[in-house]
Protein backbone atom coordinates (compact mmCIF):
# COMPACT_ATOMS: atom_id res chain seq x y z
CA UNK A 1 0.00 0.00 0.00
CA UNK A 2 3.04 2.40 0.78
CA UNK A 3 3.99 2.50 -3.02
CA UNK A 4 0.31 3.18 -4.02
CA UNK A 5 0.80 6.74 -3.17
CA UNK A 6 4.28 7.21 -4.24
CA UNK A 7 3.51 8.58 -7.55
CA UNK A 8 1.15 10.19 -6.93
CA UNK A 9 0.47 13.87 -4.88
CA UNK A 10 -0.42 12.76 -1.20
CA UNK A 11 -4.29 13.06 -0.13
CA UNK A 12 -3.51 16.01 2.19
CA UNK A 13 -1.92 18.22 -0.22
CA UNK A 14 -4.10 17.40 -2.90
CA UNK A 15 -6.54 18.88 -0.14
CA UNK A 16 -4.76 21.90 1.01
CA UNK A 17 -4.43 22.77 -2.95
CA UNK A 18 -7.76 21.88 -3.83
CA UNK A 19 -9.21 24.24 -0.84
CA UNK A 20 -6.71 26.74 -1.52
CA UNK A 21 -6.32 27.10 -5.37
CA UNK A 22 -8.64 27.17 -8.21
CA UNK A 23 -7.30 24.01 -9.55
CA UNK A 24 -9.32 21.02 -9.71
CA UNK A 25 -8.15 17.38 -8.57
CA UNK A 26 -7.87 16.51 -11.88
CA UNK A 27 -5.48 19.45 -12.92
CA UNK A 28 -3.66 19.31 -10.06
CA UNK A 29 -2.93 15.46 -10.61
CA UNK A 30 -2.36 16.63 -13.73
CA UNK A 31 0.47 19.59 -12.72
CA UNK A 32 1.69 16.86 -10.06
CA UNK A 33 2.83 14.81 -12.92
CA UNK A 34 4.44 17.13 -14.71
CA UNK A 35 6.07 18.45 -11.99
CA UNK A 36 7.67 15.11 -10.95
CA UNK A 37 8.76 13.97 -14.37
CA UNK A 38 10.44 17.67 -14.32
CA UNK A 39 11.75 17.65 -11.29
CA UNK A 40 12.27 14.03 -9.95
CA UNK A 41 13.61 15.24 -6.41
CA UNK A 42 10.30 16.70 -5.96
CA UNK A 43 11.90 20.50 -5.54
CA UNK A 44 12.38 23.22 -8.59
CA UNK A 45 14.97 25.30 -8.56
CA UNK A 46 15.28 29.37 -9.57
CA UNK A 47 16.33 28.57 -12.91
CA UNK A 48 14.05 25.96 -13.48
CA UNK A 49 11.23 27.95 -12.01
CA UNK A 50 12.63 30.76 -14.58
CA UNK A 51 12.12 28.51 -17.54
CA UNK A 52 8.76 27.01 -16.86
CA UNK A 53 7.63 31.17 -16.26
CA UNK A 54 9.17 31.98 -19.50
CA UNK A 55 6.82 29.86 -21.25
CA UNK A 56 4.02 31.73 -20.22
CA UNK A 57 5.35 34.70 -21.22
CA UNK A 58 7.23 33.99 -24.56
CA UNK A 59 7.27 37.27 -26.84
CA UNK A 60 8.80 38.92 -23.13
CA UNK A 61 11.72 39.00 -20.90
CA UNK A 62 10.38 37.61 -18.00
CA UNK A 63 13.27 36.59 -16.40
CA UNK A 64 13.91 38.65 -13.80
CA UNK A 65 9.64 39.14 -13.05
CA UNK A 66 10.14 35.37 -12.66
CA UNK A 67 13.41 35.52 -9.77
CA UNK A 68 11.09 37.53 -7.71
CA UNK A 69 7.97 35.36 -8.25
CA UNK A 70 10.36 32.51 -6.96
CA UNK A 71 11.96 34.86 -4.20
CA UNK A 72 8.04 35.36 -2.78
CA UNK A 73 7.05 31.71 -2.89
CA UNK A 74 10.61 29.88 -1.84
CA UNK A 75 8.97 30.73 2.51
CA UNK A 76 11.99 28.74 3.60
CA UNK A 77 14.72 30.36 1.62
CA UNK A 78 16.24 27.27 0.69
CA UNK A 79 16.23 28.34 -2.54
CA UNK A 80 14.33 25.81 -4.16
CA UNK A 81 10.03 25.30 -4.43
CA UNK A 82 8.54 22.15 -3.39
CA UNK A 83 5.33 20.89 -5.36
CA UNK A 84 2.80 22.67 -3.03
CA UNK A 85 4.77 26.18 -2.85
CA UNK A 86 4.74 25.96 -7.11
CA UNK A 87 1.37 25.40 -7.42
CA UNK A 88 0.33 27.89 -4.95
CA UNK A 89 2.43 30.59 -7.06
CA UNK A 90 1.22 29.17 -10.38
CA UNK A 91 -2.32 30.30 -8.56
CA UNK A 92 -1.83 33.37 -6.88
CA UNK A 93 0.02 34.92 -10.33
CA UNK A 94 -3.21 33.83 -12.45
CA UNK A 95 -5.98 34.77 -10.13
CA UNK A 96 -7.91 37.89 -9.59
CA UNK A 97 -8.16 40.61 -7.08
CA UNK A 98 -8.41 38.71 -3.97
CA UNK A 99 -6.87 39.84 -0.77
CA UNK A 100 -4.87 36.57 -0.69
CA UNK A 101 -2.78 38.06 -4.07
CA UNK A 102 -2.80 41.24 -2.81
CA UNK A 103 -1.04 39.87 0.94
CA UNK A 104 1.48 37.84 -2.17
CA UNK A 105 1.58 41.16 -4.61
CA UNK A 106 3.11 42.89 -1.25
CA UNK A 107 5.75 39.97 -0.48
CA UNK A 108 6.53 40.54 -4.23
CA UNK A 109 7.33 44.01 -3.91
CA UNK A 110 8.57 43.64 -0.66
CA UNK A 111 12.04 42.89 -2.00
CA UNK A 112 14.84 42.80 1.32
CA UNK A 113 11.86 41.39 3.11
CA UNK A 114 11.62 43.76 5.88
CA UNK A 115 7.72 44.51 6.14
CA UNK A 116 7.50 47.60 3.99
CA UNK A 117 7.73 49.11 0.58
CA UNK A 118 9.69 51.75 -0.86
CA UNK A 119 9.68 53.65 -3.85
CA UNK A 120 12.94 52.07 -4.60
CA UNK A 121 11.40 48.67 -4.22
CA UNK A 122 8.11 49.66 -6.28
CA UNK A 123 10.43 50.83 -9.15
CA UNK A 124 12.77 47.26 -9.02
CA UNK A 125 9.35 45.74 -9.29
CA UNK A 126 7.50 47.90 -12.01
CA UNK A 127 10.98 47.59 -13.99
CA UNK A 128 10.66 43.86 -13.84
CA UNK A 129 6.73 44.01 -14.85
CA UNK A 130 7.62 45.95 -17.88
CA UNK A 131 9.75 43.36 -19.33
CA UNK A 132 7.02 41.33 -19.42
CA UNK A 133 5.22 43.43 -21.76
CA UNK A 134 5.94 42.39 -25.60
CA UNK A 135 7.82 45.81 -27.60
CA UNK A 136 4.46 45.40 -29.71
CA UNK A 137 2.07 45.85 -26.65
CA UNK A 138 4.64 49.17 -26.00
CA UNK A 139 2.45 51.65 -28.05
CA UNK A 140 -0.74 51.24 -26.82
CA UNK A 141 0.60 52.51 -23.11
CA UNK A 142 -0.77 55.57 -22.01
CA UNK A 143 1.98 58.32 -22.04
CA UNK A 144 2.21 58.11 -18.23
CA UNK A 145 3.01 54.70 -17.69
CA UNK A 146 4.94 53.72 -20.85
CA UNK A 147 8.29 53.07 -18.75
CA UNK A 148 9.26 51.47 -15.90
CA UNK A 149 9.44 54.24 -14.21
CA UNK A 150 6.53 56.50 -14.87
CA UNK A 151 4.65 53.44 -13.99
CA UNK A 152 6.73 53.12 -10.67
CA UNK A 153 6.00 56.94 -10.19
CA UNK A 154 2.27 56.55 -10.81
CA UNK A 155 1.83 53.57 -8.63
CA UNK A 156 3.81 55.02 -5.76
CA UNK A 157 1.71 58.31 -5.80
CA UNK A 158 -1.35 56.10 -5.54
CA UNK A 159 -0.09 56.00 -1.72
CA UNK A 160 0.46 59.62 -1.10
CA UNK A 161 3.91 58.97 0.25
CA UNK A 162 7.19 60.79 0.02
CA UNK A 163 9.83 59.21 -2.08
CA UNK A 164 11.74 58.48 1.45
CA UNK A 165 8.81 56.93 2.87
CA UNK A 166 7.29 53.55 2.94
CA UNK A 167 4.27 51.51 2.31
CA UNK A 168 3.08 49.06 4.97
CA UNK A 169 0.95 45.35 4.23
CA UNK A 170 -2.36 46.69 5.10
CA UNK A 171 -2.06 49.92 3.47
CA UNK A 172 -0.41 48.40 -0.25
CA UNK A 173 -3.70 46.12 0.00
CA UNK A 174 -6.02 49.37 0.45
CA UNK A 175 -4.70 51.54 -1.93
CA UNK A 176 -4.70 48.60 -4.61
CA UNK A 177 -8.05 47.24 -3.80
CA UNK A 178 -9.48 50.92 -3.64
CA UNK A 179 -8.10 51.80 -7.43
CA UNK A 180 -8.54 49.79 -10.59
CA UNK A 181 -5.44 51.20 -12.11
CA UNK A 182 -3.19 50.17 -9.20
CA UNK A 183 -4.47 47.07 -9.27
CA UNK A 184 -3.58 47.18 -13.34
CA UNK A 185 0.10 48.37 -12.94
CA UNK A 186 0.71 45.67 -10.05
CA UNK A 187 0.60 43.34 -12.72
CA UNK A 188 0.85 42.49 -16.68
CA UNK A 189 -2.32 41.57 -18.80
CA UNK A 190 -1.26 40.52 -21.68
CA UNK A 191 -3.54 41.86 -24.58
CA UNK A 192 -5.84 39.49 -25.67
């Protein structure tokens, strides 16, 4: 019975994710397989996690968008994702506005980890979120946000802080679920 199970994502897990997630059993069965024939120790490393993000994002450079995805999501700082801490950041980068992705969105742009935000932060983050965007997608950017840092700029004033101050958890999560075009330059929609 102990080998039944070895291929297989464990009952609990499969749980957590399905409570947790959007994913259904199925799909995350699915993702489980995947995931193990990718990574047979049953952990995914930066650059791995890099090339598996690129894919989603393939007319972009979405390299460094994809370090600080992994930076957010690797809890232990180990420096690798396990199965469960993957699928939970496959999920929280393709849902809506929920307060769960906005608590994540913050430990994105929360880069040294310390509990707040800074402009300089905001900008390392908006600079990585533009190379997402395809040079074809470029144009159609309204003049105030059509660089890394006017959009940095713009988000950061949605605070009404000082460029020496900083942003705490609970007020990030206001001022993005108060304002539609925070919540837009947070992240990248790619044009459908």
């Amino acid at each position: 019975m102990g080998n039944s199970k070895s291929g297989a994502v464990s009952k609990e897990i499969l749980e957590d994710l399905k409570l947790n997630t959007k994913f259904s059993e199925t799909e995350i069965a699915q993702w489980y397989e995947n995931f193990k024939r990718q990574c047979p120790t049953g952990r995914i490393s930066k650059e791995e996690f890099q090339n598996i993000y690129s894919k989603f994002f393939p007319d972009s450079d979405a390299d460094t968008y994809a370090q600080h995805v992994f930076r957010s999501f690797d809890t232990n700082d180990d420096g690798t994702l396990d199965f469960k801490e993957y699928i939970i950041a496959l999920h929280m980068t393709s849902t809506g506005k929920t307060t769960r992705k906005l608590e994540w969105a913050f430990s994105l742009f929360d880069v040294d980890k310390n509990g707040y935000i800074t402009k300089a932060e905001v900008k390392e983050i908006c600079t990585a979120i533009f190379k997402l965007i395809p040079k074809d997608e470029l144009s159609a950017l309204p003049s105030d946000e059509n660089s890394a840092e006017k959009r940095a700029d713009k988000l950061w004033k949605f605070f009404e802080k000082g460029d020496n101050d900083r942003v705490a958890e609970g007020e990030f999560i206001k001022g993005v679920m108060e304002n539609e075009v925070a919540l837009r330059l947070i992240q990248y929609q790619p044009l459908k």
